[in-house]
Protein backbone atom coordinates (compact mmCIF):
# COMPACT_ATOMS: atom_id res chain seq x y z
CA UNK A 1 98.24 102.43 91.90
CA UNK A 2 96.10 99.39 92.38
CA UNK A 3 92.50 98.62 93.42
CA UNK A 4 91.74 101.83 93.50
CA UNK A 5 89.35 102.28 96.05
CA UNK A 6 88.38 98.32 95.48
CA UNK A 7 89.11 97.15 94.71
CA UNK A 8 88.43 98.33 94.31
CA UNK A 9 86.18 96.87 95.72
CA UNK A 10 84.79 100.53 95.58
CA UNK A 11 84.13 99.80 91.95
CA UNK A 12 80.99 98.51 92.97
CA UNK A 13 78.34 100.55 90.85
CA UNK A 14 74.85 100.60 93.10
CA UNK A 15 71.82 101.55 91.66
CA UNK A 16 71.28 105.57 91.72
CA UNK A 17 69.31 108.39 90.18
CA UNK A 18 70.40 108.88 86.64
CA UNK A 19 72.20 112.26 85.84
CA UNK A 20 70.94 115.63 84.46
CA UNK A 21 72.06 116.31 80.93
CA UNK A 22 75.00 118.70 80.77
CA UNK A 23 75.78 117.80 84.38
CA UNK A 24 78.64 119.28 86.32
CA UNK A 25 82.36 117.81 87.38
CA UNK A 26 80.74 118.56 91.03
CA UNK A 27 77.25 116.77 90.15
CA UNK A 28 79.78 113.79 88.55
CA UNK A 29 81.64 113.45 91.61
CA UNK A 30 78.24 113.17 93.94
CA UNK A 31 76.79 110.82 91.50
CA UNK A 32 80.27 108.51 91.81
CA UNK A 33 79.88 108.47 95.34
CA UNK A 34 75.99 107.52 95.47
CA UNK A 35 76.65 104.51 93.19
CA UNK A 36 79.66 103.32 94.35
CA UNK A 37 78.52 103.30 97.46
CA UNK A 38 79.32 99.99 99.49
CA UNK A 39 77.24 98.44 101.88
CA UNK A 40 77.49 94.83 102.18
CA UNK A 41 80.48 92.99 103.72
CA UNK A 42 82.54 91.99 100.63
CA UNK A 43 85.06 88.96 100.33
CA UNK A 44 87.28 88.77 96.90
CA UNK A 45 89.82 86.83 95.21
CA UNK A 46 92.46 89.00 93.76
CA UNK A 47 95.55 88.32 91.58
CA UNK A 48 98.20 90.92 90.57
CA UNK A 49 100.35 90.58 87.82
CA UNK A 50 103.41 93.17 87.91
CA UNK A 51 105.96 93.19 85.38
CA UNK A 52 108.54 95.54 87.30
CA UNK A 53 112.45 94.81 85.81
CA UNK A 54 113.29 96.48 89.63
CA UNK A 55 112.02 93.00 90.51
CA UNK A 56 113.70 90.66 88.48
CA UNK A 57 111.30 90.50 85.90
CA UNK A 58 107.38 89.26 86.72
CA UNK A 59 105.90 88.61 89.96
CA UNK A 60 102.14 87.09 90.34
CA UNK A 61 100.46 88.05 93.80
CA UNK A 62 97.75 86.37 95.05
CA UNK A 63 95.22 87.45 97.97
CA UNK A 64 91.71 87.12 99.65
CA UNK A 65 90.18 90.37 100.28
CA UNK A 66 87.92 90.82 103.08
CA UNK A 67 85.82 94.25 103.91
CA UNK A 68 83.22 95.23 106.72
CA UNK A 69 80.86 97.56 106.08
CA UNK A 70 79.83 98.83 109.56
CA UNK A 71 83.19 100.60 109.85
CA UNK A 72 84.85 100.28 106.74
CA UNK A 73 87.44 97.66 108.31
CA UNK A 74 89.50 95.48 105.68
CA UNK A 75 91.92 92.61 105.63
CA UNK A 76 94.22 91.53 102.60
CA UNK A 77 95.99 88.28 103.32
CA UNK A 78 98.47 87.00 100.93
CA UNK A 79 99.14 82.77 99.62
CA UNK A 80 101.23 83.42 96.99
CA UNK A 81 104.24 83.34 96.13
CA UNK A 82 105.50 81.82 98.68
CA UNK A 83 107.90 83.77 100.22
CA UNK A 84 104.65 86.68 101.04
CA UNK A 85 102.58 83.84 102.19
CA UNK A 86 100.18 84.13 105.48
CA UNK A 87 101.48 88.38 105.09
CA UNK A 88 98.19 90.46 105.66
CA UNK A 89 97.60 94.23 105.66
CA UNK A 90 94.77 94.66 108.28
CA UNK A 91 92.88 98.14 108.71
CA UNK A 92 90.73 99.09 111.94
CA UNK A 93 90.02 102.37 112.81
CA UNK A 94 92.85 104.29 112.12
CA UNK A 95 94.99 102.37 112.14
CA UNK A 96 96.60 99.98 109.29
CA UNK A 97 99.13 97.00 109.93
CA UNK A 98 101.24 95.24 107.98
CA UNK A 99 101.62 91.61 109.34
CA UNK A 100 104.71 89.10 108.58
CA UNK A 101 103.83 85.46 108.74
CA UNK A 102 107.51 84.63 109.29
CA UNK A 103 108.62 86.82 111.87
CA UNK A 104 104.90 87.16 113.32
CA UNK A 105 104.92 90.67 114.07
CA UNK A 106 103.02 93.83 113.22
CA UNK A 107 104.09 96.70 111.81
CA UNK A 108 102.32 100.33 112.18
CA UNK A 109 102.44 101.83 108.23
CA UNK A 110 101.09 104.29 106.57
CA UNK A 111 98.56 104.37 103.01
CA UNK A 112 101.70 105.15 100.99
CA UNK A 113 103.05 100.74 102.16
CA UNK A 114 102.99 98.65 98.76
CA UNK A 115 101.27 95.33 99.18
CA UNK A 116 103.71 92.53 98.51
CA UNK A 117 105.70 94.76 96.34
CA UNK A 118 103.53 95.68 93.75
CA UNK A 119 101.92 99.27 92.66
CA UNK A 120 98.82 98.65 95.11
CA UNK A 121 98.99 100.40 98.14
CA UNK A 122 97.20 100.19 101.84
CA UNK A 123 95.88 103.28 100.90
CA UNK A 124 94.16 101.45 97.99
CA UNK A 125 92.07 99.54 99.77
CA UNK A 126 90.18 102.45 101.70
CA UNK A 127 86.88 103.33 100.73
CA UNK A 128 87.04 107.04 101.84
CA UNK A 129 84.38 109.39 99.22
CA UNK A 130 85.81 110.95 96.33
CA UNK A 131 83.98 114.01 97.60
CA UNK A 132 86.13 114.14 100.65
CA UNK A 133 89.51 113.75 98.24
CA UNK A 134 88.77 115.55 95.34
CA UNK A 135 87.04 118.60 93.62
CA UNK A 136 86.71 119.94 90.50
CA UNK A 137 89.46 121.55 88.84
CA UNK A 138 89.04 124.91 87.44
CA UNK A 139 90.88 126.64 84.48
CA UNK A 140 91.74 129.81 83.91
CA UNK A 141 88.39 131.77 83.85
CA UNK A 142 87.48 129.47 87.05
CA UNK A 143 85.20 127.04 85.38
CA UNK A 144 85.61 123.43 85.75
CA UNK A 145 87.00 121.53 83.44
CA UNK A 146 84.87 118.79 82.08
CA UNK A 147 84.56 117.89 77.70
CA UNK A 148 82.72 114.90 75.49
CA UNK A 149 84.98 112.68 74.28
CA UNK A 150 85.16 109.17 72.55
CA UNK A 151 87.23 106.24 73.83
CA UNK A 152 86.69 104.05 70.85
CA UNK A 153 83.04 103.83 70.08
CA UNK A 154 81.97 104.34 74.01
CA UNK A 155 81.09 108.26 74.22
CA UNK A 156 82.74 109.33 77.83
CA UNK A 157 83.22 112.42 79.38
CA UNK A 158 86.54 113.99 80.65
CA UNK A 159 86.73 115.54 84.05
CA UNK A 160 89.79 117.15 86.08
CA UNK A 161 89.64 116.92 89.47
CA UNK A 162 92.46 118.39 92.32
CA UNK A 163 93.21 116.89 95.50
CA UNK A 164 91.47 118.66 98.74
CA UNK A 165 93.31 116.93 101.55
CA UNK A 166 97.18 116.49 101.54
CA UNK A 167 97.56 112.72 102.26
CA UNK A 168 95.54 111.65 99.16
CA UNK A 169 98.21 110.01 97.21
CA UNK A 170 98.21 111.99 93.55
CA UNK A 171 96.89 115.72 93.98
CA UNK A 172 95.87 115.78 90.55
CA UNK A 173 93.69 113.54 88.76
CA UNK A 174 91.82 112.82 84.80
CA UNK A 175 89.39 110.35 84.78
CA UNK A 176 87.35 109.14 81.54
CA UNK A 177 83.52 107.75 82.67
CA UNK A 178 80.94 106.18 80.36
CA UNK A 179 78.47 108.76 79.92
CA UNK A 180 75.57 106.45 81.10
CA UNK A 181 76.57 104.87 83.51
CA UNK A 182 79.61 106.26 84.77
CA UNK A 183 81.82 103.70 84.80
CA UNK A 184 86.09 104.71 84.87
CA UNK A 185 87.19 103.21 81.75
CA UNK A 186 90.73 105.47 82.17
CA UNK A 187 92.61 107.22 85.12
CA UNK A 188 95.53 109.78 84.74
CA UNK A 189 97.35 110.27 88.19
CA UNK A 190 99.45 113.80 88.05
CA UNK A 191 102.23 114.85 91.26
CA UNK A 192 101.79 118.76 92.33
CA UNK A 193 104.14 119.91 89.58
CA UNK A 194 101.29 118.13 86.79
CA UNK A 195 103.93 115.11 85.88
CA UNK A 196 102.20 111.94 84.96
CA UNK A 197 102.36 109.36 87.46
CA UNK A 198 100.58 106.74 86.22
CA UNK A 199 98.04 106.05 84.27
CA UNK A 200 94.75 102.92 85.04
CA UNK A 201 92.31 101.04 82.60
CA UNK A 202 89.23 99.13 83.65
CA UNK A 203 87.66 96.37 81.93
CA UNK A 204 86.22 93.62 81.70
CA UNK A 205 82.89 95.10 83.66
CA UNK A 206 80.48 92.54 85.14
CA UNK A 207 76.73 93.16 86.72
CA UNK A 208 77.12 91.42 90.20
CA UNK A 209 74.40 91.80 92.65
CA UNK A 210 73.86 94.52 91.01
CA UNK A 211 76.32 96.44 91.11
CA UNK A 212 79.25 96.74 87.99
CA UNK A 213 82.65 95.69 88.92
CA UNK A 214 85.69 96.07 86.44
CA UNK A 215 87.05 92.05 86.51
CA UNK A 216 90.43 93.56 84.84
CA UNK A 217 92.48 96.56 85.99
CA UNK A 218 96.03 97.60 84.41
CA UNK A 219 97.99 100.34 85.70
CA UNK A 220 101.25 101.73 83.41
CA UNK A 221 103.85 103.41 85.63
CA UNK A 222 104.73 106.62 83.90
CA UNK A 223 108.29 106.95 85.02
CA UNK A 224 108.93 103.31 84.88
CA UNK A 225 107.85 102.56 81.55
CA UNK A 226 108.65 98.86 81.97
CA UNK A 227 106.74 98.64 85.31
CA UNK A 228 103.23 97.35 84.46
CA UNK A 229 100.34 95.50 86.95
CA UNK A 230 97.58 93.89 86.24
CA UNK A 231 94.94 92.92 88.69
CA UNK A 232 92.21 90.37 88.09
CA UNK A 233 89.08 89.87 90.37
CA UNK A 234 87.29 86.58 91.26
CA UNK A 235 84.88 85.18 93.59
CA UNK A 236 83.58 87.90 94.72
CA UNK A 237 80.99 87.97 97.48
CA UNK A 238 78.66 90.28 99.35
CA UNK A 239 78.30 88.19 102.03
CA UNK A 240 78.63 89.20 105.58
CA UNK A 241 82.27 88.54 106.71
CA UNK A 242 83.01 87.22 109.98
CA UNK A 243 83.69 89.66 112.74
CA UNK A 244 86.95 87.94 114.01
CA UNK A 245 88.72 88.01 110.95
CA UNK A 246 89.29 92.09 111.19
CA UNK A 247 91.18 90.88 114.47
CA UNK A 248 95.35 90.52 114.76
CA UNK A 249 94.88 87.09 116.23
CA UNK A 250 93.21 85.97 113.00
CA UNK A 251 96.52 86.64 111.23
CA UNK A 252 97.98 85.09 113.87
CA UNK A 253 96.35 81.80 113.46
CA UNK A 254 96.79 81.32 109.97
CA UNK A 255 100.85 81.29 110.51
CA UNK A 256 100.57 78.17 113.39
């Protein structure tokens, strides 16, 4: 899965209370949402590297990411390679299109459509709260399940979280966070039955604007072994985007 929750863009780290000692997975998950709260308009460069031998080998995507905050609207429009280019994945509302340059049409999908055939997905792009996906996980004498752990020299903590609503796209997930700050330095996405899906790093973290945003993401298919992506963020702005680019007819004008 790519730019999770942006890319994503909902790795932007605002400033927030810090936490308790000994906090909770719940208290974890509140915190996330407070800080990664988005609200400025946001316009990105993005470039996804995807190593997939399904593909014939390595494809490079490249796209401009656009996001409104008033209602959470976002545009993806792809330039390269070639054969994607002027493609855009447009969500208002509810609904989410995929657009084709060439045939200049629009398609209705779903959050499960992969952007230019890579492992990010429509659903990616959403900004929905981790509160409203996930909650703690519990073992067997109901208590969450949270530890202390080291990922190198960066002390992190370990929290297991299950899926609330069905259409969130792994119903089990493992995340490694800095202890101060909270930043996702490591994902594990689990199916129902607890197989490994795939598994995300973030690095490469920057202060913009204040808030932190991982410049590097990688994300290891776990069945595929050979199917890697790597996605790379530039020129990133907070600037307010214009209104008529969340509209069809802006995709439409960038294939005349």
């Amino acid at each position: 899965m790519i730019l999770r929750k942006l890319l994503f863009l909902a790795l932007g780290l605002a400033c927030a209370p810090p936490l308790a000692a000994d906090p909770s997975v719940q208290d974890i998950i509140d915190t996330i949402d407070a800080r990664y709260q988005i609200q400025t308009d946001i316009t990105a460069q993005t470039k996804i590297t995807t190593r997939d031998p399904d593909l014939g080998g390595t494809k490079v995507i490249e796209a401009v990411y656009y996001r409104r905050d008033s209602d959470d609207a976002f545009l993806v429009v792809l330039y390269a390679p070639d054969t994607d280019k002027g493609n855009g994945y447009l969500r208002v509302g509810d609904n989410m299109w995929l657009y084709l340059s060439k045939s200049r049409a629009f398609q209705h999908i779903g959050r499960g459509e992969k952007i230019g055939g890579s492992n990010a997905t429509a659903g990616d792009m959403e900004t929905r709260k981790f509160k409203e996906l996930y909650k703690p996980a519990l073992d067997a004498n109901g208590k969450e399940i949270i530890s202390q752990e080291m990922i190198g020299k960066i002390p992190v903590y370990k929290i297991e979280l299950t899926a609330k609503v069905v259409d969130v796209k792994y119903p089990k997930l493992v995340m490694w966070l800095t202890r101060d700050k909270l930043l996702r330095l490591k994902e594990e996405y689990y199916s129902l039955s607890g197989t490994l899906l795939q598994t995300a790093y973030y690095k490469n973290y920057k202060n913009v604007d204040g808030r932190y945003l991982a410049l590097v993401s990688r994300f290891d298919d776990a069945i595929e072994k050979d199917n890697v992506s790597v996605m790379e963020i530039t020129g990133i702005s907070f600037d307010k985007v214009d209104d008529y680019k969340f509209e069809k007819r802006y995709l439409e004008s960038l294939s005349k």
